[in-house]
Protein backbone atom coordinates (compact mmCIF):
# COMPACT_ATOMS: atom_id res chain seq x y z
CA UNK A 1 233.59 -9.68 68.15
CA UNK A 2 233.14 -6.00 67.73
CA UNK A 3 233.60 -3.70 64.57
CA UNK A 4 236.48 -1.47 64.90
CA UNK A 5 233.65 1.69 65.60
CA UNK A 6 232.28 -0.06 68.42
CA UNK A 7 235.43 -0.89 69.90
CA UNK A 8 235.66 2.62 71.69
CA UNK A 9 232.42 2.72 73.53
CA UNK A 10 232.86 -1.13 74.83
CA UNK A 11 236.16 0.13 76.16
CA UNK A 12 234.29 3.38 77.50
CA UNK A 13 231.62 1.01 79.14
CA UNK A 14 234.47 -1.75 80.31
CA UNK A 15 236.37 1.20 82.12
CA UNK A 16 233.14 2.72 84.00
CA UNK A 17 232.54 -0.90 84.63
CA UNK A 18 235.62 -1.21 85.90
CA UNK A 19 235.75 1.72 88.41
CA UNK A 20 232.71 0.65 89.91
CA UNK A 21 233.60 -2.84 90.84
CA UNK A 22 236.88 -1.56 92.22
CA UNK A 23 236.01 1.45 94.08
CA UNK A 24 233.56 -0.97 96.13
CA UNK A 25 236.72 -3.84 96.05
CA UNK A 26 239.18 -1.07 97.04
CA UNK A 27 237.17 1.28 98.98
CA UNK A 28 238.27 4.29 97.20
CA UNK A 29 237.08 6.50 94.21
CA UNK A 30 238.51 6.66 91.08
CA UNK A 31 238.84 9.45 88.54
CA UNK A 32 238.99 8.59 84.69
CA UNK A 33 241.42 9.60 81.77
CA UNK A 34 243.50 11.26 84.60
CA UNK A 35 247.28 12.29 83.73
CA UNK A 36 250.42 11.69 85.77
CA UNK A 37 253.78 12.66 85.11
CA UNK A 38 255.89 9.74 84.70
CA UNK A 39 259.80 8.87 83.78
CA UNK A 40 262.99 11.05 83.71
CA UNK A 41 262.41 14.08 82.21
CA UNK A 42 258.82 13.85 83.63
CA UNK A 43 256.18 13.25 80.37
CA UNK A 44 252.04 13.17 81.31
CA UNK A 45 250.48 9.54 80.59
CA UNK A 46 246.84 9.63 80.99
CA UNK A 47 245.52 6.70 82.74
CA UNK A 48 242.28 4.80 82.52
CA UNK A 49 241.30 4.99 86.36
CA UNK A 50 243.64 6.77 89.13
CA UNK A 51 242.16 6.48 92.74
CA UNK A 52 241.56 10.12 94.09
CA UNK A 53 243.79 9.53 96.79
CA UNK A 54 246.27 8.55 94.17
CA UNK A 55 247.27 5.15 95.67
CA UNK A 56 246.24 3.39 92.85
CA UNK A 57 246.41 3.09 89.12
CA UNK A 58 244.48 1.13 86.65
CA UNK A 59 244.89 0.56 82.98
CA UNK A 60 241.80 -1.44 81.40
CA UNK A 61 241.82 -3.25 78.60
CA UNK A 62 238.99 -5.01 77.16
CA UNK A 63 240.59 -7.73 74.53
CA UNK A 64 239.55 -10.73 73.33
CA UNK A 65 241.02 -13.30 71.27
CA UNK A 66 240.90 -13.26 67.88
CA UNK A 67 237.95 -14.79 65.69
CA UNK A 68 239.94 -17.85 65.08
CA UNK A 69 241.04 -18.12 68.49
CA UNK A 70 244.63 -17.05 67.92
CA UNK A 71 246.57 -14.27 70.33
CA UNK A 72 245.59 -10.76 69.26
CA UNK A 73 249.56 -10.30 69.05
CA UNK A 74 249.44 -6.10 68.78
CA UNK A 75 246.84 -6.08 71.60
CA UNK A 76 249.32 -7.75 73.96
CA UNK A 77 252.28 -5.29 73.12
CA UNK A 78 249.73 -2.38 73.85
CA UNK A 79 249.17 -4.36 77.14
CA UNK A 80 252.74 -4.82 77.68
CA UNK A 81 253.31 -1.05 76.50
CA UNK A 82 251.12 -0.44 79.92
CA UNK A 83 253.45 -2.22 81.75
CA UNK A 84 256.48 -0.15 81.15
CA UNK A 85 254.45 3.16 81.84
CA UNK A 86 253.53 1.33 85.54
CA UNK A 87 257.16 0.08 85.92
CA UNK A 88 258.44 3.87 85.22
CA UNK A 89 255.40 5.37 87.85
CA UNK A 90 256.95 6.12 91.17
CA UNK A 91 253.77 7.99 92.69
CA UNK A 92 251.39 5.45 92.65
CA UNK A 93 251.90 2.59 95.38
CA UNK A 94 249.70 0.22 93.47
CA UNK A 95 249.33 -0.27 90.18
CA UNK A 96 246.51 -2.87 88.48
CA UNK A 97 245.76 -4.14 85.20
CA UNK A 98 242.24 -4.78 84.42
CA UNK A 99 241.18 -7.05 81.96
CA UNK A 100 237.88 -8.31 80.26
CA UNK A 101 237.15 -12.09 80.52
CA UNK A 102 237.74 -13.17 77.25
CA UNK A 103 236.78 -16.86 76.18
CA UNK A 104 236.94 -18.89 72.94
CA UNK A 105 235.86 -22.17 71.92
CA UNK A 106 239.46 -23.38 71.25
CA UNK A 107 240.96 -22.33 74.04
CA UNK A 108 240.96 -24.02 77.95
CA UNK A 109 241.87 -20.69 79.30
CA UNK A 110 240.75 -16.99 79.20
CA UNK A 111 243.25 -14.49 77.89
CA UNK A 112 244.29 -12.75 81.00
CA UNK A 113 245.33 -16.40 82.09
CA UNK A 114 247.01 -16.68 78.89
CA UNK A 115 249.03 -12.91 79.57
CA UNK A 116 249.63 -14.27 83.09
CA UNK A 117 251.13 -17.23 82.28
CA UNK A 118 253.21 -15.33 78.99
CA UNK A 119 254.11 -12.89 80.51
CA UNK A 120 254.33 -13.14 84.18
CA UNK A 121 258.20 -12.28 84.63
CA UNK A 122 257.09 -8.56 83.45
CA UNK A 123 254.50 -8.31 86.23
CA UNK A 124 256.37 -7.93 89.12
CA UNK A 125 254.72 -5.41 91.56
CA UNK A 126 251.38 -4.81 89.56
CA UNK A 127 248.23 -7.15 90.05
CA UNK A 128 246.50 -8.53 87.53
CA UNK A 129 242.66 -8.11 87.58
CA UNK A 130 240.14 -10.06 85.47
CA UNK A 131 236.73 -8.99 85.37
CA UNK A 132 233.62 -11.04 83.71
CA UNK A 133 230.86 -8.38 82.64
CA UNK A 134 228.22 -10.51 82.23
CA UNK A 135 228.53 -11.30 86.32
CA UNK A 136 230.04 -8.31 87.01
CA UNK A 137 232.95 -10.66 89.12
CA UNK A 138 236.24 -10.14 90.09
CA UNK A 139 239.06 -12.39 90.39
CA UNK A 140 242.64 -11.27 91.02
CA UNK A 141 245.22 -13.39 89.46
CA UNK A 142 247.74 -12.43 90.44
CA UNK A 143 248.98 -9.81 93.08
């Protein structure tokens, strides 16, 4: 569990993280905290990784469940938050969630399993990454 003035750099090393493991996965660089115009009037959103050739977008977050083992409840409707800004994007063709691997004794599943199988009807059209930093592994779960 990190204090709440750690939390930034994790994220900062989960998103470089991140964009190395998927510009080798994807084949494309990515640039970071980059802003596109999204919605109707068009607004800027920065997003956590854009591929330079704009045919991707990637929003990373780097949860974990709480210290008792319950949901982090406001973490998921930051993650869902995400969501809408992807569902609004027309310029991207595909959009990707990237999550940490996040364990706890209580539980039989990570917490991106736990979003996928909450929240799947939302994720139509956006894939659904999870990535383990201590192996530095990918596995899509959904696409």
């Amino acid at each position: 569990m990190n204090t709440n003035n750690e939390n930034p750099s994790v994220g900062r090393s989960f998103q470089d993280l991140t964009a190395e493991l998927l510009s080798a996965y994807y084949n494309v660089s990515f640039i970071s905290e980059m802003a596109i115009n999204i919605g109707n009037p068009p607004k800027a959103k920065r997003f956590d990784l854009v591929a330079n050739d704009m045919s991707i977008a990637v929003e990373c977050k780097c949860y974990a469940w709480t210290k008792e083992g319950n949901t982090p409840s406001a973490k998921m409707a930051t993650l869902n938050e995400a969501i809408l800004y992807f569902k609004v994007m027309q310029q991207v063709s595909r959009k990707v969630i990237a999550m940490s691997k996040a364990t706890h004794e209580r539980k039989r599943e990570t917490l991106a399993e736990y979003y996928l199988r909450t929240y799947n009807y939302l994720l139509e059209g956006i894939t659904l990454i999870e990535i383990d930093t201590d192996t530095k592994a990918i596995r899509v779960l959904r696409d």
